[in-house]
N, C-alpha and C. Protein backbone atom coordinates (compact mmCIF):
# COMPACT_ATOMS: atom_id res chain seq x y z
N UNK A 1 116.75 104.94 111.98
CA UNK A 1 117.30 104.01 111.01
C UNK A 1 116.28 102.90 110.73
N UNK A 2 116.15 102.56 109.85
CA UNK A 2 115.35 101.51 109.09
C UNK A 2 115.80 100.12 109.33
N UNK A 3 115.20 99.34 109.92
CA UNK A 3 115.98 97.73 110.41
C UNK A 3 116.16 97.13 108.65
N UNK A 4 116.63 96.09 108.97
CA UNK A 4 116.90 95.71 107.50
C UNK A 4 115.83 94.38 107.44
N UNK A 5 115.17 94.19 108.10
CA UNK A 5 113.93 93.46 108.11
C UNK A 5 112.86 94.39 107.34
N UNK A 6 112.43 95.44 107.85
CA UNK A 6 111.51 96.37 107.08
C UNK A 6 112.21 96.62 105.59
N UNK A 7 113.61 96.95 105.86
CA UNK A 7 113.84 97.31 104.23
C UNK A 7 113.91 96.19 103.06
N UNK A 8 113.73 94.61 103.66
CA UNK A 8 113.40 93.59 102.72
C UNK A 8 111.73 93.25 102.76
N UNK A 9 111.19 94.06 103.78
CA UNK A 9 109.86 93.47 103.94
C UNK A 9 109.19 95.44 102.67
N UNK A 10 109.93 96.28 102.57
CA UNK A 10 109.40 97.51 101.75
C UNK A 10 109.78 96.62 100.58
N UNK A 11 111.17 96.05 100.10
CA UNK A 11 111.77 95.53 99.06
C UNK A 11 111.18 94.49 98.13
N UNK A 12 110.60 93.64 98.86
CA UNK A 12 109.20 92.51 98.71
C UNK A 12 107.79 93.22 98.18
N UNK A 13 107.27 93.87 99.00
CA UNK A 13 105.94 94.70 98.44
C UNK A 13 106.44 95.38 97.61
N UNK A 14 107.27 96.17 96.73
CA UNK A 14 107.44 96.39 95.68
C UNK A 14 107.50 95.84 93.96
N UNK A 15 108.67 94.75 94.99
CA UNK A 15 108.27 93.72 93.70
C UNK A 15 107.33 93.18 93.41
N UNK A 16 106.35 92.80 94.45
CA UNK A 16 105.00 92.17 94.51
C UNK A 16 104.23 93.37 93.29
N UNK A 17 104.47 94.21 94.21
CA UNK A 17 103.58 95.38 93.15
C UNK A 17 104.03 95.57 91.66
N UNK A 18 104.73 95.35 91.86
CA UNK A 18 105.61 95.57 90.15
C UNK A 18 105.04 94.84 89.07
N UNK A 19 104.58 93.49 89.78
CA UNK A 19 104.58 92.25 89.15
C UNK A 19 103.17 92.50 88.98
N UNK A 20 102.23 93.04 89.30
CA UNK A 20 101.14 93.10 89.24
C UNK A 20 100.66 94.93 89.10
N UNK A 21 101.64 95.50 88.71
CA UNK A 21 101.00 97.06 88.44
C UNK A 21 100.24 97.10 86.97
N UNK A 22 101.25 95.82 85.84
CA UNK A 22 100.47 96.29 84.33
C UNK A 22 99.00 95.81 84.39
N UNK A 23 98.66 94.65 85.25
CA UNK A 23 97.46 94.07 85.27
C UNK A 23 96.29 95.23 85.92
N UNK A 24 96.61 95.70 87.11
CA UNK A 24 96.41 96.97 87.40
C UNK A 24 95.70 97.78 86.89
N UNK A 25 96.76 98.31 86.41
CA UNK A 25 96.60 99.45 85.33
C UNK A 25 95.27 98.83 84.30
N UNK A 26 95.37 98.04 83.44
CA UNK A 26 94.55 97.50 82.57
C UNK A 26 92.89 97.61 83.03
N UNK A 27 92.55 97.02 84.08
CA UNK A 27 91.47 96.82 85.08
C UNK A 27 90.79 98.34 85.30
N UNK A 28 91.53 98.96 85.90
CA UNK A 28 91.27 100.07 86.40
C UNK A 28 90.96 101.16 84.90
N UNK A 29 91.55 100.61 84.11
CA UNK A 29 91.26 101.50 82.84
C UNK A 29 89.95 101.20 82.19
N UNK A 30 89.72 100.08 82.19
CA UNK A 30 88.85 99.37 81.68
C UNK A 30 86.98 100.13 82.63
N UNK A 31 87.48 99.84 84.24
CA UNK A 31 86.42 100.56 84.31
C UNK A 31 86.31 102.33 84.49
N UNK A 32 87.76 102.62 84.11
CA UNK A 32 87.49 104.22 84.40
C UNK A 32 87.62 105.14 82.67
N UNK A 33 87.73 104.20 81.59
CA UNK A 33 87.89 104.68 79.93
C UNK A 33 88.65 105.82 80.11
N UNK A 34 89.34 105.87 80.97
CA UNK A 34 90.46 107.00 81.13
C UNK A 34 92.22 106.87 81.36
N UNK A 35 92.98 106.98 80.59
CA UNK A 35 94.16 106.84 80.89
C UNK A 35 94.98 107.15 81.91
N UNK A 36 94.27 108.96 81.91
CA UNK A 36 94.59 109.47 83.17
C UNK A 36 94.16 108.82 84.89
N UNK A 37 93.05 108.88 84.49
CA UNK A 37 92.49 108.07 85.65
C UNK A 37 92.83 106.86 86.18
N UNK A 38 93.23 105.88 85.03
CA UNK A 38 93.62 104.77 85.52
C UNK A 38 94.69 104.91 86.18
N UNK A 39 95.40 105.31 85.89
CA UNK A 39 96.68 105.46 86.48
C UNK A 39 96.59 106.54 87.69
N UNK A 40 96.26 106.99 88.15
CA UNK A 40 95.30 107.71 89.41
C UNK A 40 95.09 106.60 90.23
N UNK A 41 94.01 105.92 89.62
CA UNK A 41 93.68 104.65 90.18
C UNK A 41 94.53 103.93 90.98
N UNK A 42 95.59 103.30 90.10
CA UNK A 42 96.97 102.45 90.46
C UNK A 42 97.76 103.40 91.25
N UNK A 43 97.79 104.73 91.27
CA UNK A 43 98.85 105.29 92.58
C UNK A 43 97.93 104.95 93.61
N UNK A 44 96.55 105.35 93.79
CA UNK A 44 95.78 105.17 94.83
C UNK A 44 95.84 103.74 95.66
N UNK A 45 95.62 102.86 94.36
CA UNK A 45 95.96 101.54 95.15
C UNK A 45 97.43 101.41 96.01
N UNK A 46 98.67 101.97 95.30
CA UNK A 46 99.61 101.66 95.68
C UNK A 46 100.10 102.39 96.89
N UNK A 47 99.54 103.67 97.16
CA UNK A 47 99.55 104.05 98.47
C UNK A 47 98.74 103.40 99.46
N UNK A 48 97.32 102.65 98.99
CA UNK A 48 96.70 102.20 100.26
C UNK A 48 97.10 100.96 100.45
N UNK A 49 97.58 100.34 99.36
CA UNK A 49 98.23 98.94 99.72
C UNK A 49 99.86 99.09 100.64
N UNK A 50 100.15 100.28 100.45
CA UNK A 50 101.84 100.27 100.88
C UNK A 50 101.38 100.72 102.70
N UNK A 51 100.22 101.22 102.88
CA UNK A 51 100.01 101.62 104.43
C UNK A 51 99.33 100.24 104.96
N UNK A 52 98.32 99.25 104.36
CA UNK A 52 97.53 98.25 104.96
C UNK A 52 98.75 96.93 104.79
N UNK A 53 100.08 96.83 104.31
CA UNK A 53 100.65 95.98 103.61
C UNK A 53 101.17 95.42 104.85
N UNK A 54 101.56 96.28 105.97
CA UNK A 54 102.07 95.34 106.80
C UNK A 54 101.09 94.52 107.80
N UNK A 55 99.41 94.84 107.98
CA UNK A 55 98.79 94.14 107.74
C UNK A 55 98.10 92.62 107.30
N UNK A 56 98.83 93.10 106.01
CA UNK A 56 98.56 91.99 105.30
C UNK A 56 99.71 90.91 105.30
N UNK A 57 99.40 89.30 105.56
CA UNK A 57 100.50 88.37 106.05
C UNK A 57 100.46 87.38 104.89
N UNK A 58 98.70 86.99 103.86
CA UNK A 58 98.95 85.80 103.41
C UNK A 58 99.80 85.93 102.08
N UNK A 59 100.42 85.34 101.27
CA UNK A 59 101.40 84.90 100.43
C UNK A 59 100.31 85.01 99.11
N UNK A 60 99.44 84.01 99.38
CA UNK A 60 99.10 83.68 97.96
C UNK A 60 97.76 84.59 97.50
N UNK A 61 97.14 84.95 98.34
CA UNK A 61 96.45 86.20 97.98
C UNK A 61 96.39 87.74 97.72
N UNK A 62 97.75 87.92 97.58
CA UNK A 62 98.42 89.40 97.44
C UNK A 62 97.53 90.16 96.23
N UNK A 63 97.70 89.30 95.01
CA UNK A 63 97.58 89.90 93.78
C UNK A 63 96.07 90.22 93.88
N UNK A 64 94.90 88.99 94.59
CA UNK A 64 93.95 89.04 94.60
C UNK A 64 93.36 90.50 95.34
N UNK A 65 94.09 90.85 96.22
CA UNK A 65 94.19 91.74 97.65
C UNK A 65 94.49 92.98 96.73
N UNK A 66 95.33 93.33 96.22
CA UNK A 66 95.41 94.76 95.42
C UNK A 66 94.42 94.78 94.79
N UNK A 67 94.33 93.46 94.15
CA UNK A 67 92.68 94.15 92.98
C UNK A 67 91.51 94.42 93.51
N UNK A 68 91.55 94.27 94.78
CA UNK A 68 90.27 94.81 95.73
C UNK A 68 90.19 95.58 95.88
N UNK A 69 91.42 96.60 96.45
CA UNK A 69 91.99 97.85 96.92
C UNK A 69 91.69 99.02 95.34
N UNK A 70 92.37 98.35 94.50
CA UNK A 70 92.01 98.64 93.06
C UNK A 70 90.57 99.18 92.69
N UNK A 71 90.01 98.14 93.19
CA UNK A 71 88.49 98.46 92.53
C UNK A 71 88.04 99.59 93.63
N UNK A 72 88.12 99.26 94.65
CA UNK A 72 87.84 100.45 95.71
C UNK A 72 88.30 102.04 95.18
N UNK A 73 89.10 101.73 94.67
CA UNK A 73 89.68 103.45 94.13
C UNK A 73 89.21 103.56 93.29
N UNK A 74 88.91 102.93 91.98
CA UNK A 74 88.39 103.55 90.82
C UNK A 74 87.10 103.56 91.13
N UNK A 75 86.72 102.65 91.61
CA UNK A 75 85.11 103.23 91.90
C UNK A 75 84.51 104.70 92.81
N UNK A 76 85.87 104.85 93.94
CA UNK A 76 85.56 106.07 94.18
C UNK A 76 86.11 107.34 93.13
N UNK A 77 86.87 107.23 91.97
CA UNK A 77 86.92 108.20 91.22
C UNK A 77 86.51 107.95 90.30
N UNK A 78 85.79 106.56 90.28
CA UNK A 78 83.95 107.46 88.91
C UNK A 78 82.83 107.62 89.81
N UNK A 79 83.04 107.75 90.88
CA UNK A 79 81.56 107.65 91.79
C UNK A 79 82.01 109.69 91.65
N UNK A 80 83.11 110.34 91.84
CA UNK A 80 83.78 111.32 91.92
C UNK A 80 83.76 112.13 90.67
N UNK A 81 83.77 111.14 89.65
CA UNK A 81 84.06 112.14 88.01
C UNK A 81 82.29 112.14 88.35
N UNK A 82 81.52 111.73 88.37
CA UNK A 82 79.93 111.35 88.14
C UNK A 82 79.58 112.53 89.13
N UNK A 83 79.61 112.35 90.03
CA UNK A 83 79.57 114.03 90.93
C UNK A 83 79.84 115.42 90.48
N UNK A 84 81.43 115.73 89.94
CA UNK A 84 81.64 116.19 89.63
C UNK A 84 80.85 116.88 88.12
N UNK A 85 80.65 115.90 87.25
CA UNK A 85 79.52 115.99 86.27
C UNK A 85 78.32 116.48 86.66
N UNK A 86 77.56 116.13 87.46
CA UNK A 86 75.97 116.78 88.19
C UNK A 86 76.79 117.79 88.30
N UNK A 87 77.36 118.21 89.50
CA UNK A 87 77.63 120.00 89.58
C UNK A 87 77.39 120.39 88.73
N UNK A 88 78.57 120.20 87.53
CA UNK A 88 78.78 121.50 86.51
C UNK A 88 77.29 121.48 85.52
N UNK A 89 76.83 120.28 85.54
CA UNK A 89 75.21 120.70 84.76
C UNK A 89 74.21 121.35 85.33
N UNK A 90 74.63 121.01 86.97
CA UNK A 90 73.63 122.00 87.59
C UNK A 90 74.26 123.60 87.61
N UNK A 91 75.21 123.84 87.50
CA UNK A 91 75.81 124.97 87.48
C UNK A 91 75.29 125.76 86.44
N UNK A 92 75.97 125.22 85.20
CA UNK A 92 75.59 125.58 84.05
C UNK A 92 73.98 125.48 83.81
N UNK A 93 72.66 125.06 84.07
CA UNK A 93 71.70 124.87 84.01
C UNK A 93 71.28 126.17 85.07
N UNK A 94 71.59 126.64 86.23
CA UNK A 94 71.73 128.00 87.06
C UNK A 94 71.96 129.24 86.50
N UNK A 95 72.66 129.25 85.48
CA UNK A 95 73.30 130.57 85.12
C UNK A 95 72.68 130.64 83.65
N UNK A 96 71.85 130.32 83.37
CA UNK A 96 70.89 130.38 82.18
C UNK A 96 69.59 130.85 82.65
């Protein structure tokens, strides 16, 4: 059973997140020019923020704190699309 301390302390990081997913989203689009991706992005954050969250204690740096987590993910999925790109040119550059 779930204490009802955790289920206002899950209830809290949600809204927190809520309040700050469109900003999110925006950021993450901005450096990934992908819709899809961005939003990739923002689940990524929101799973690593929902496991480090109890972790995390201060109040007024929350919003600042996801957009870190944020940038950490999209940068690993254009560091990832950019990889993925070399392969297939080297692939395709192989089979010629």
């Amino acid at each position: 059973m779930i204490s009802k301390n955790t289920q206002e302390h899950q209830a809290e990081f949600a809204l927190r997140f809520s309040r700050c997913r469109d900003s999110l989203y925006l950021i993450a689009f901005r450096i990934l020019d992908s819709p899809e991706e961005a939003e990739e992005a923002v689940q990524n954050c929101l799973l690593t923020a929902s496991c480090q969250a109890p972790r995390f204690e201060r109040d007024g740096a929350f919003g600042s704190w996801l957009l870190r987590v944020l940038i950490v993910d999209a940068l690993i999925i254009r560091q990832q699309k950019k990889c993925r790109s070399i392969f297939s040119e080297q692939d395709l550059s192989e089979a010629r």
